[in-house]
N, C-alpha and C. Protein backbone atom coordinates (compact mmCIF):
# COMPACT_ATOMS: atom_id res chain seq x y z
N UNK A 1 42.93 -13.48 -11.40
CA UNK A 1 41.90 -12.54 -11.81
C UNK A 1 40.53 -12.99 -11.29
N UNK A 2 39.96 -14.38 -11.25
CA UNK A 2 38.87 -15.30 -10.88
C UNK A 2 38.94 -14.81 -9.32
N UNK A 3 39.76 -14.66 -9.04
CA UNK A 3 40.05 -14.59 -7.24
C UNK A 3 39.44 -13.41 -6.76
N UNK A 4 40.02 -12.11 -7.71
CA UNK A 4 39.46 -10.65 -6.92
C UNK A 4 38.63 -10.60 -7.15
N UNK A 5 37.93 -11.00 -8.84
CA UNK A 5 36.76 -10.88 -8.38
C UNK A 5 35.25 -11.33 -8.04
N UNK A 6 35.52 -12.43 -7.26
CA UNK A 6 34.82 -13.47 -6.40
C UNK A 6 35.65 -12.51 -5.05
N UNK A 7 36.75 -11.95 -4.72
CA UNK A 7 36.70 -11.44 -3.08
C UNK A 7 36.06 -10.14 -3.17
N UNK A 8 35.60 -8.53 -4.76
CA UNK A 8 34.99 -8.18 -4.85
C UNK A 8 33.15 -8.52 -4.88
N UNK A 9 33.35 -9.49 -5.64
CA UNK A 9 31.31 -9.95 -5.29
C UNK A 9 31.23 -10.02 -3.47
N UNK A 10 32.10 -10.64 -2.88
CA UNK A 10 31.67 -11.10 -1.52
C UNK A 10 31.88 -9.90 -0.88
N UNK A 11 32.44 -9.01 -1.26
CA UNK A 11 32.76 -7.33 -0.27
C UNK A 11 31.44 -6.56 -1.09
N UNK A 12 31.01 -6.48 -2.24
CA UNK A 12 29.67 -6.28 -2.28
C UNK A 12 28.53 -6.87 -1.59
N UNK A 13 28.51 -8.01 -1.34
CA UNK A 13 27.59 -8.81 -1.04
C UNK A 13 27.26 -8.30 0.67
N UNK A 14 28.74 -8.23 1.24
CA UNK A 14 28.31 -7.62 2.61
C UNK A 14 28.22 -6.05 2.76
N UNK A 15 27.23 -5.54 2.00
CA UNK A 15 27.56 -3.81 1.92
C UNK A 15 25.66 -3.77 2.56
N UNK A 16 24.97 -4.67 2.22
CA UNK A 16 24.00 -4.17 2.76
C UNK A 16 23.26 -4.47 3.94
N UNK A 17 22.42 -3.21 4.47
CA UNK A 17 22.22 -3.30 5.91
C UNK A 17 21.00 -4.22 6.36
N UNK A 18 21.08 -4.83 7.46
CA UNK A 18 19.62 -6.18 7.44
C UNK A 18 18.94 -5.33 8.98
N UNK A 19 19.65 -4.12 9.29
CA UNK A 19 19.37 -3.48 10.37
C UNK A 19 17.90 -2.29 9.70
N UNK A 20 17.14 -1.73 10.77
CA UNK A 20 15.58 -0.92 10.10
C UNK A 20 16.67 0.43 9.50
N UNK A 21 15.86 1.36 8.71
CA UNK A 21 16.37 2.34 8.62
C UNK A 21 16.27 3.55 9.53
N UNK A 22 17.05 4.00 9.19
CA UNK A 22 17.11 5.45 10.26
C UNK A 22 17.87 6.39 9.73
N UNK A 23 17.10 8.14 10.05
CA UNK A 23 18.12 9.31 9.77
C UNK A 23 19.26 8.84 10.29
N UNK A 24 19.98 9.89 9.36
CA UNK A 24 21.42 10.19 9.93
C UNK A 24 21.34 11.34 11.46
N UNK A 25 22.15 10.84 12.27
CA UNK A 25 22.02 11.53 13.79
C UNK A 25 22.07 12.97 13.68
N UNK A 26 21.19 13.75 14.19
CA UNK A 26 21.16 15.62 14.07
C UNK A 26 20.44 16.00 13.05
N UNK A 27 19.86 14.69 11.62
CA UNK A 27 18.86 14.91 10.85
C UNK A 27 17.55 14.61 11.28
N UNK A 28 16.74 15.05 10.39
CA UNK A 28 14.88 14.47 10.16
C UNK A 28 15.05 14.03 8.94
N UNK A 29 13.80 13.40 9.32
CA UNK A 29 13.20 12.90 7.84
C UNK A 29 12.83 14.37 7.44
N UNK A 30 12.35 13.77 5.71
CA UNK A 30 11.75 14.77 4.72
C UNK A 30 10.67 15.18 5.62
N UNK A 31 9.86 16.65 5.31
CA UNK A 31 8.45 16.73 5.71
C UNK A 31 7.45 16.12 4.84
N UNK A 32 6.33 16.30 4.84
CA UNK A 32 5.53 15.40 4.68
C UNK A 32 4.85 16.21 3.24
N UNK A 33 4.69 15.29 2.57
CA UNK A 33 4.42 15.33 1.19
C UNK A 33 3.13 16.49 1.34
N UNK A 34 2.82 16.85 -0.26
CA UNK A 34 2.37 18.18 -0.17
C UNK A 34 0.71 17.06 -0.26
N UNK A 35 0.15 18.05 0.88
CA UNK A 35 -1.24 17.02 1.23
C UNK A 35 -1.50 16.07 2.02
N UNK A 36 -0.28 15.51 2.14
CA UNK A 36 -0.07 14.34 3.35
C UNK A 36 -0.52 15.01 4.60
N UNK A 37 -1.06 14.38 5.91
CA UNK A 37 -1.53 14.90 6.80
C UNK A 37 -0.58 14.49 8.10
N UNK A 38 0.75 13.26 7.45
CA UNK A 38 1.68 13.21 8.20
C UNK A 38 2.83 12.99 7.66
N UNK A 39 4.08 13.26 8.27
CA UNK A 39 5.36 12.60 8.07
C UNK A 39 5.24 10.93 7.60
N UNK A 40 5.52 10.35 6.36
CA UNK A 40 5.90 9.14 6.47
C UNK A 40 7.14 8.59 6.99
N UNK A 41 6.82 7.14 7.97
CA UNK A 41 7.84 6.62 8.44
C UNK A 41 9.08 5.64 7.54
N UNK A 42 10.11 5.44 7.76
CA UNK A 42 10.97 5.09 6.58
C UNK A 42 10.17 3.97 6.46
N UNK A 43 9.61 2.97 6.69
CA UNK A 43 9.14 1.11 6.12
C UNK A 43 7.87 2.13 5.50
N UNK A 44 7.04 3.12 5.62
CA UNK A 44 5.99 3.26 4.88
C UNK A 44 6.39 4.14 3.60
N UNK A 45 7.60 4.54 3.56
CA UNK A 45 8.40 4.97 2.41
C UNK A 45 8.87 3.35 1.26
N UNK A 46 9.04 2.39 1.73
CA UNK A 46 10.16 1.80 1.28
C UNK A 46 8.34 0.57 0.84
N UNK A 47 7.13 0.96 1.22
CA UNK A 47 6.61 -0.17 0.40
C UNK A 47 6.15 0.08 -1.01
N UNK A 48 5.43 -0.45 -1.76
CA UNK A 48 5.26 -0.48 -3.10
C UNK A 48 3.60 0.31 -3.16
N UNK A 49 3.64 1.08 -3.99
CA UNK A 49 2.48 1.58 -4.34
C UNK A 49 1.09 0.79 -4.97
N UNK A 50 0.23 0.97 -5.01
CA UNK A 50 -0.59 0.36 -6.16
C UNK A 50 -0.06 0.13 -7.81
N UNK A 51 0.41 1.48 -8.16
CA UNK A 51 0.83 1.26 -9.64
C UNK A 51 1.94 0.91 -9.75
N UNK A 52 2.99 0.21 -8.71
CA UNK A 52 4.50 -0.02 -8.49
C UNK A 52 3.96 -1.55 -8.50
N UNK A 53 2.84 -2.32 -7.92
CA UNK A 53 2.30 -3.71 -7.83
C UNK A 53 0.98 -3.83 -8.13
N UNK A 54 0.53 -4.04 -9.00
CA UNK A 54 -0.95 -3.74 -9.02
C UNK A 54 -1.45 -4.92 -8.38
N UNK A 55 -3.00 -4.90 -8.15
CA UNK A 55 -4.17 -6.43 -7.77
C UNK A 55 -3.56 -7.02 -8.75
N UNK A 56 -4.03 -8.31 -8.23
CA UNK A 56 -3.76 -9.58 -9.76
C UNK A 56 -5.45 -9.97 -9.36
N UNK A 57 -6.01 -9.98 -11.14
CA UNK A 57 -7.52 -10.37 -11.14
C UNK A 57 -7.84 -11.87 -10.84
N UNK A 58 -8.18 -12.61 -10.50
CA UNK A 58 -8.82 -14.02 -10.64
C UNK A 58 -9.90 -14.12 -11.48
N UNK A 59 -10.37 -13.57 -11.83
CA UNK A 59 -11.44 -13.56 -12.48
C UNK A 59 -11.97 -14.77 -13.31
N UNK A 60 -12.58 -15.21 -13.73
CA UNK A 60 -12.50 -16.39 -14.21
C UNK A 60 -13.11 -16.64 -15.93
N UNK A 61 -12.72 -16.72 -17.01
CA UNK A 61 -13.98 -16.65 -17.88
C UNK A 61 -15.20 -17.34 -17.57
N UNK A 62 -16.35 -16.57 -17.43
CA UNK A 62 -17.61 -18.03 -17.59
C UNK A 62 -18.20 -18.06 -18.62
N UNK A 63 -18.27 -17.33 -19.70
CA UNK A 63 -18.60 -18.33 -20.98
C UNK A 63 -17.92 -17.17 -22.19
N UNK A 64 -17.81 -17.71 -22.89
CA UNK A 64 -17.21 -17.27 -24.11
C UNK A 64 -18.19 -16.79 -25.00
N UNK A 65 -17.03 -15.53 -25.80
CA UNK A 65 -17.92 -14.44 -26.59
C UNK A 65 -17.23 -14.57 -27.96
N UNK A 66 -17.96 -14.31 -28.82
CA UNK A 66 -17.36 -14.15 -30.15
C UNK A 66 -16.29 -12.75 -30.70
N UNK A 67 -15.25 -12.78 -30.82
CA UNK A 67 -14.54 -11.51 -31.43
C UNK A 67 -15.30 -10.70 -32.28
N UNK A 68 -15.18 -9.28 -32.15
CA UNK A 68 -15.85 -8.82 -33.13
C UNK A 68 -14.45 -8.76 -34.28
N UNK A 69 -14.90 -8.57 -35.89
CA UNK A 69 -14.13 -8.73 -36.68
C UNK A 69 -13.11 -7.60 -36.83
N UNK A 70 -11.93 -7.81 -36.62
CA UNK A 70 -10.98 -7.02 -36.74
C UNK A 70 -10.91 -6.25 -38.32
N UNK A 71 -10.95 -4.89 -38.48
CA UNK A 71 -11.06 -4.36 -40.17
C UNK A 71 -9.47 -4.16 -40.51
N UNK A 72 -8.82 -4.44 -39.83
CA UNK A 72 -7.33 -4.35 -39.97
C UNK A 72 -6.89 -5.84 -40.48
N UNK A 73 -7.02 -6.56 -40.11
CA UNK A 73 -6.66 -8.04 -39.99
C UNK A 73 -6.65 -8.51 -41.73
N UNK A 74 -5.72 -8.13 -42.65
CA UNK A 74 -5.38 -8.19 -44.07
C UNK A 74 -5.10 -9.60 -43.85
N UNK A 75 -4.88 -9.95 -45.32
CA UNK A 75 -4.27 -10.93 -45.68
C UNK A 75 -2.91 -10.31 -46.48
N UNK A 76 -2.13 -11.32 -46.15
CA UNK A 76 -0.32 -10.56 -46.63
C UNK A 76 -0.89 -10.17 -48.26
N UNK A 77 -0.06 -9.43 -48.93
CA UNK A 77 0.06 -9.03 -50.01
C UNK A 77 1.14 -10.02 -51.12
């Protein structure tokens, strides 16, 4: 049972392509998004958006502020 499926993981494992993408032959790509001023190419399809990766801030604290007092912040009952 350990056997198939370790020879299933490795027949998954080779399913994907390390080749660029491309239509299927006698197709196009999609047309171009409503507003777009061109066809996107498949690698400018396949990167990550701003809100898919956002900036990461560095920002740094330089000096510290006092909390204002939370009116929620009870003591247990």
């Amino acid at each position: 049972m350990k056997a198939l499926i370790l020879v299933a993981a490795v027949a998954l494992a080779g399913c994907g392509a390390s080749r660029g993408l491309k239509p299927v032959e006698g197709e196009q790509l999609p047309s171009a998004p409503y507003g777009a001023t061109a066809t996107p190419a498949p690698a400018d399809l396949l990167k990550p958006g701003p809100q898919a990766r956002p900036g990461r801030s560095d920002e740094l604290l330089r000096n510290s502020q006092e909390r204002r007092s939370d009116e929620f912040d009870l003591p247990p009952r």
